[in-house]
N, C-alpha and C. Protein backbone atom coordinates (compact mmCIF):
# COMPACT_ATOMS: atom_id res chain seq x y z
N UNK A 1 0.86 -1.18 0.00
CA UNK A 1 0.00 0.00 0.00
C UNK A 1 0.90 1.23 0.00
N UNK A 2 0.73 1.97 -0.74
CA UNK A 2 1.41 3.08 -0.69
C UNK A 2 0.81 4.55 -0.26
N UNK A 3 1.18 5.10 0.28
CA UNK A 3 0.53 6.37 1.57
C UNK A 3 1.44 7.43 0.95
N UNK A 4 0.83 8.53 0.53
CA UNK A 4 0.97 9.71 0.05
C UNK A 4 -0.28 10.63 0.92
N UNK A 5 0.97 11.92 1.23
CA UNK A 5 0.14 12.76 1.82
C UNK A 5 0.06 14.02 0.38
N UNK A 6 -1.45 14.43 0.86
CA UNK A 6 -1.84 15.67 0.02
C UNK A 6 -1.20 16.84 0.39
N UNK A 7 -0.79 17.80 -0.60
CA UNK A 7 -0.29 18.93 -0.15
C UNK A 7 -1.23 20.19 -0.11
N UNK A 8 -2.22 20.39 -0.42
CA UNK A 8 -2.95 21.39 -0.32
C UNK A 8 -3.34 21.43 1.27
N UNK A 9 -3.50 20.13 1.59
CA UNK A 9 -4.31 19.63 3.33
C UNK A 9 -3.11 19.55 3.94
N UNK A 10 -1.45 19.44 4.04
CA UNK A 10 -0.78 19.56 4.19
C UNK A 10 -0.54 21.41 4.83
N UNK A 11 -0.44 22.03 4.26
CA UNK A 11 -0.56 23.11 3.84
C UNK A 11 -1.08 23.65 5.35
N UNK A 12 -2.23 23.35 5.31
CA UNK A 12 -3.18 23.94 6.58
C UNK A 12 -3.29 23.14 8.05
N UNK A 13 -2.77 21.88 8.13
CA UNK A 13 -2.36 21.32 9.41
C UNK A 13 -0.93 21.80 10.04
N UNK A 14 -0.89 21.69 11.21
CA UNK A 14 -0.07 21.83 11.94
C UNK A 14 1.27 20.56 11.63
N UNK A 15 2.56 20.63 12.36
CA UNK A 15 3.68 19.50 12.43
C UNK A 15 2.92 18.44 13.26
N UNK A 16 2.26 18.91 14.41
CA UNK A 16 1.76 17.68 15.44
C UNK A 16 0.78 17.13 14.92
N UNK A 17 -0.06 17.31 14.22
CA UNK A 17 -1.17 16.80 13.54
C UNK A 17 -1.15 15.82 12.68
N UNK A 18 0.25 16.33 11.67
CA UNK A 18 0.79 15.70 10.75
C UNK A 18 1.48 14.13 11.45
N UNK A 19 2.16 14.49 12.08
CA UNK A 19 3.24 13.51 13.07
C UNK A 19 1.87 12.41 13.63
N UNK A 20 1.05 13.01 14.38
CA UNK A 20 -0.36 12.20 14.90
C UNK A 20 -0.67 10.95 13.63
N UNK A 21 -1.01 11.90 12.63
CA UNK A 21 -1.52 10.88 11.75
C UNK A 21 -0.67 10.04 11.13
N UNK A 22 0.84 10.22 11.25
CA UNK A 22 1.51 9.28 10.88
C UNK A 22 1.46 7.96 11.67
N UNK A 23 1.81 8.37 12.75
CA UNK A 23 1.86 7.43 13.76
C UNK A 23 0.84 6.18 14.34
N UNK A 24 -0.50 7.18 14.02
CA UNK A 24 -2.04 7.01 14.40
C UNK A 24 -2.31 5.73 13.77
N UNK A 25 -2.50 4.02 13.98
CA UNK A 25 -2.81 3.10 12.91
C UNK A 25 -4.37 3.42 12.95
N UNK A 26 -4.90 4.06 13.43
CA UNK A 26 -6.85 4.21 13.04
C UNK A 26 -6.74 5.12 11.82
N UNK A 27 -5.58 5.79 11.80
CA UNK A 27 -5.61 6.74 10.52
C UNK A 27 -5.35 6.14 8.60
N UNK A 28 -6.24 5.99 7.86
CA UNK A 28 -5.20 5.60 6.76
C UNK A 28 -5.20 6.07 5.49
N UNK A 29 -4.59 6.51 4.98
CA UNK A 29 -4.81 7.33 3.75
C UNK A 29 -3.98 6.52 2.42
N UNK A 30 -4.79 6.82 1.41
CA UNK A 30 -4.68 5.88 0.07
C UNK A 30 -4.80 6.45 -1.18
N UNK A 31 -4.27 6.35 -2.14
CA UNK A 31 -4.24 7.03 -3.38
C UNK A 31 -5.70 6.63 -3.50
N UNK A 32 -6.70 7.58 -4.34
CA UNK A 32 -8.14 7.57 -4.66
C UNK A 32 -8.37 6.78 -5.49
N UNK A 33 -7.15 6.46 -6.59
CA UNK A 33 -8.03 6.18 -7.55
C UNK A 33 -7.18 4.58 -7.63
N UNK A 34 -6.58 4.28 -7.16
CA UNK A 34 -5.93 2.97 -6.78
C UNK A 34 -7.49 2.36 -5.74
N UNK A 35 -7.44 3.09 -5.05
CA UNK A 35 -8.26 2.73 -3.77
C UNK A 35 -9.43 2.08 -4.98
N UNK A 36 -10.54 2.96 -5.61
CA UNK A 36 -11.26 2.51 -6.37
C UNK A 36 -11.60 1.43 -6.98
N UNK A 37 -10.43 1.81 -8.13
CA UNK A 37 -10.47 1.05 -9.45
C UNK A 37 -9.41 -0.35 -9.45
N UNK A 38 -8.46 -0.25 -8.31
CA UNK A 38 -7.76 -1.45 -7.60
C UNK A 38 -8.57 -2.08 -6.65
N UNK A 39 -9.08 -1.96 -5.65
CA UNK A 39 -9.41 -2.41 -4.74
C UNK A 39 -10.73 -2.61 -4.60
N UNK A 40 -11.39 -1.81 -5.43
CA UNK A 40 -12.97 -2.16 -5.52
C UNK A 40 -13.38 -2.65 -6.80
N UNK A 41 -12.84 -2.53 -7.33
CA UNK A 41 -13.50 -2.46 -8.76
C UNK A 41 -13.29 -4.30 -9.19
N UNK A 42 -11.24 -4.49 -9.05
CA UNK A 42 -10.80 -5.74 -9.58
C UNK A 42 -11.00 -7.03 -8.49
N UNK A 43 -10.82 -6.09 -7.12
CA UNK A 43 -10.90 -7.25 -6.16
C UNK A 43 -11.98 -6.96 -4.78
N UNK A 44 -12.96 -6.26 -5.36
CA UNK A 44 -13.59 -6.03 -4.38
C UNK A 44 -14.75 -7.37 -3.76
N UNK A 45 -14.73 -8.19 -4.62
CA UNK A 45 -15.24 -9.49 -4.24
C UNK A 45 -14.51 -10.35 -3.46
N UNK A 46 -13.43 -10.12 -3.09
CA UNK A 46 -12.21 -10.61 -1.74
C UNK A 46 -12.35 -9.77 -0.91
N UNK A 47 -12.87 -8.36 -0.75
CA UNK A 47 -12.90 -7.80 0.33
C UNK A 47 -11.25 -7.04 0.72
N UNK A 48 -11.02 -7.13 -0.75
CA UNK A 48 -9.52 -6.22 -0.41
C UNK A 48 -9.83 -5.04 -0.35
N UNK A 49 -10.91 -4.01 -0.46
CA UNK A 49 -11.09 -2.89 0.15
C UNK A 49 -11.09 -2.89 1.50
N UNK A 50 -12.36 -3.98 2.25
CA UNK A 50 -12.36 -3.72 3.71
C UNK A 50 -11.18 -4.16 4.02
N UNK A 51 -10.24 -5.03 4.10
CA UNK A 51 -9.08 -5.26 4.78
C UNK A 51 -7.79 -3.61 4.18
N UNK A 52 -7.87 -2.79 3.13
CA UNK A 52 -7.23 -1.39 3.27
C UNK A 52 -7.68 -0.89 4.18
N UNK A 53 -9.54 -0.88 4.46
CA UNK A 53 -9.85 0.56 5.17
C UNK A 53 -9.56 -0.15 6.63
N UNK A 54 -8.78 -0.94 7.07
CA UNK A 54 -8.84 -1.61 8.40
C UNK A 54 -10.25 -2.39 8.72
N UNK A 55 -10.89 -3.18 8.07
CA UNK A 55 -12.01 -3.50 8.38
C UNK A 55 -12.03 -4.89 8.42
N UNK A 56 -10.67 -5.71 9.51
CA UNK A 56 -10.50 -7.02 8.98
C UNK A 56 -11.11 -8.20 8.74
N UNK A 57 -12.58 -8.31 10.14
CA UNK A 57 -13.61 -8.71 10.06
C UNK A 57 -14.59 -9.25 8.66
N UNK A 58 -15.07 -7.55 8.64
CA UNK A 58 -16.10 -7.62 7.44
C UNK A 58 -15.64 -8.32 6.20
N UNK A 59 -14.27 -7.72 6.00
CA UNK A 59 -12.94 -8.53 4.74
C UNK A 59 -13.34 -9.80 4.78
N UNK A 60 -13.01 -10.76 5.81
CA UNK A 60 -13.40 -12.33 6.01
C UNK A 60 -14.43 -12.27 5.50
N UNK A 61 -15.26 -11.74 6.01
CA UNK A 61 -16.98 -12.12 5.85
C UNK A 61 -16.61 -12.06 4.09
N UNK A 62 -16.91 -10.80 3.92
CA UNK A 62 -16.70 -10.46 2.07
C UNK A 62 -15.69 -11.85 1.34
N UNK A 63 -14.80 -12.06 1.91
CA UNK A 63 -13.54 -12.88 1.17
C UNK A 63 -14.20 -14.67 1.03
N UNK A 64 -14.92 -14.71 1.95
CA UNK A 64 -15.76 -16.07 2.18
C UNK A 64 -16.91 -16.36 1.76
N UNK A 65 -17.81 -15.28 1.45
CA UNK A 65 -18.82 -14.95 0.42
C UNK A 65 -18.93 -14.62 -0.73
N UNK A 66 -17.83 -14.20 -1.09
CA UNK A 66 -17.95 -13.84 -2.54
C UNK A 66 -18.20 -12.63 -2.62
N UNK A 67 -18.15 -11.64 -1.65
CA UNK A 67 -18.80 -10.19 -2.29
C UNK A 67 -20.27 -10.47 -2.10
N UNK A 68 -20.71 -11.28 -1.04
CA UNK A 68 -22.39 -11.58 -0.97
C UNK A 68 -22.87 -12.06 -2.70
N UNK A 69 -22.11 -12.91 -3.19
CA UNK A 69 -22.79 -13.13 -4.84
C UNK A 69 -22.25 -12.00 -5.60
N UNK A 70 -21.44 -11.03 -5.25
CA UNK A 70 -21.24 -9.74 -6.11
C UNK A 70 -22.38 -9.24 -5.51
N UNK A 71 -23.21 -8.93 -5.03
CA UNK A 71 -24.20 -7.76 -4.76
C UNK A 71 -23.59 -6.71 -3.42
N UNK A 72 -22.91 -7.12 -2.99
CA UNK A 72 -22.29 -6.38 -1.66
C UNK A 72 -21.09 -5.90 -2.25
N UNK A 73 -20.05 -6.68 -3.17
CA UNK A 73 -19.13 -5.89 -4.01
C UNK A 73 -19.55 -4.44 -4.33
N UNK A 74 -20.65 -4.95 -5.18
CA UNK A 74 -20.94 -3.63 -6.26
C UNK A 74 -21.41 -2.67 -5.44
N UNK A 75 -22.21 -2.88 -4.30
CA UNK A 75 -22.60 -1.30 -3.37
C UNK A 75 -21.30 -1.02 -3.53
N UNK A 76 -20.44 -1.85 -2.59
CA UNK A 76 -19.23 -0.85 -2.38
C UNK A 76 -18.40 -0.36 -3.08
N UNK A 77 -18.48 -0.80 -4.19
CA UNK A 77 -17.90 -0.37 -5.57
C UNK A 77 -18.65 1.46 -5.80
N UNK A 78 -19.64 1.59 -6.15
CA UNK A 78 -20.91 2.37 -6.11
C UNK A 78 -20.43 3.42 -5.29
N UNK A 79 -20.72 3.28 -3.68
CA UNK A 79 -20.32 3.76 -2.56
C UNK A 79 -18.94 4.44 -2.81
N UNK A 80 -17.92 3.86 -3.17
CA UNK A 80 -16.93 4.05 -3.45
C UNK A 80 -16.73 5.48 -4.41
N UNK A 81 -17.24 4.84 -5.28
CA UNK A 81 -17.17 6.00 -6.55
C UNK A 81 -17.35 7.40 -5.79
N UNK A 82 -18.90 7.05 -5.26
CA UNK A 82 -19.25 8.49 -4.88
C UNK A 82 -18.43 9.37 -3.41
N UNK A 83 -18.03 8.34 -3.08
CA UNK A 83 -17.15 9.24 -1.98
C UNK A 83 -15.90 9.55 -2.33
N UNK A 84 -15.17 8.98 -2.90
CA UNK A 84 -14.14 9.26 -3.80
C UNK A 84 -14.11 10.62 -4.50
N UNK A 85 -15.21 10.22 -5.65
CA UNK A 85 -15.02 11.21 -7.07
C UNK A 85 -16.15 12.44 -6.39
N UNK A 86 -16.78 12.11 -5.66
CA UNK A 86 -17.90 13.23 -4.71
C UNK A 86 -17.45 14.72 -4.39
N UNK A 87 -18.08 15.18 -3.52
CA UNK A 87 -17.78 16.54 -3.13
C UNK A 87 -16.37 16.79 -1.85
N UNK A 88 -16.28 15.49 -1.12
CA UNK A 88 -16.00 15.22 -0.14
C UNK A 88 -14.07 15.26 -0.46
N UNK A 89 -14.11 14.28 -1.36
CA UNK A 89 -12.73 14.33 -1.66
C UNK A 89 -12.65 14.32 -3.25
N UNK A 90 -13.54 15.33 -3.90
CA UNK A 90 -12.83 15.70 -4.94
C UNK A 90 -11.68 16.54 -5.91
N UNK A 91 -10.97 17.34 -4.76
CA UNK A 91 -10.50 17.62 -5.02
C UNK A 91 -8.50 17.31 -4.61
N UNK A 92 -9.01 15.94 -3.64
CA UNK A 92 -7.25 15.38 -3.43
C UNK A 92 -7.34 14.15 -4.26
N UNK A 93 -6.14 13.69 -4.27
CA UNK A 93 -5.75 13.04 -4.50
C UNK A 93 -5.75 12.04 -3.61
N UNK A 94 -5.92 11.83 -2.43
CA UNK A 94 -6.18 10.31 -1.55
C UNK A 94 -7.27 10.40 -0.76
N UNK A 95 -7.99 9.41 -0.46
CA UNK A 95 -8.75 9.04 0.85
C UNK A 95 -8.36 8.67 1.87
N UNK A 96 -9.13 9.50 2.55
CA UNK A 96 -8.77 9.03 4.42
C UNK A 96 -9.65 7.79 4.81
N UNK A 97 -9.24 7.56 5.56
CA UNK A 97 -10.11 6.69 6.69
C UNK A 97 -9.72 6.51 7.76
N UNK A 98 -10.62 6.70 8.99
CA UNK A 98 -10.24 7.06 10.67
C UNK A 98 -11.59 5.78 10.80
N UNK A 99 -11.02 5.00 11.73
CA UNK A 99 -11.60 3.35 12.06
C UNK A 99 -12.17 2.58 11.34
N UNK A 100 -11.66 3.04 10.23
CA UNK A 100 -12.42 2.10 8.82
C UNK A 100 -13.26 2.95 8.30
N UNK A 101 -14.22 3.85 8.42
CA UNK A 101 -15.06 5.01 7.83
C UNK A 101 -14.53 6.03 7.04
N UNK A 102 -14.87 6.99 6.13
CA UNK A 102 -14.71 7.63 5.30
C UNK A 102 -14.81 8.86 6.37
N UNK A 103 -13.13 9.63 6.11
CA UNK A 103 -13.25 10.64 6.64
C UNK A 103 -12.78 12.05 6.33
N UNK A 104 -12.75 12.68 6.63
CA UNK A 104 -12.09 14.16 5.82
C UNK A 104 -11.68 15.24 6.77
């Protein structure tokens, strides 16, 4: 996994903040469009998204089901898109996630 920080959001945090979230494992940040179109798109029926966003649990569940038949894939595929390419983080380049949830 490769972790790139944004520089615009860079920009406006503090050194300790920065240092926090390095350190922080609830914190995790991911290229957007890797995150997507890698992780949801090709293997989101293994649940290699939930095991990025820390979600090791649900991952099993997903990785042992199949993606619920593909129907639980594709929400999160879906889901994905729109928080991604959305208002939320359209304009960086990575996604956060703080305990597995979509955060900003």
């Amino acid at each position: 996994m490769h972790i790139q920080n944004d520089e615009a959001t860079e920009a406006t945090r503090t050194d300790q903040e920065m240092q926090f979230d390095r350190y922080d494992p609830s914190v995790r940040r991911i290229n957007k469009h890797i995150f997507v179109w890698v992780c949801n798109f090709l293997f989101g029926s293994l649940g290699v998204d939930r095991f990025i966003r820390g979600q090791i649990g649900l991952g099993i569940i997903k990785l042992l089901t199949g993606g619920a038949i593909g129907v639980w894939a594709l929400v999160d595929f879906v889901v994905a898109l729109v928080k991604c390419y959305g208002a939320e983080f359209g304009g960086s380049e990575n996604v956060v996630f703080i305990n597995g949830k979509y955060a900003r």
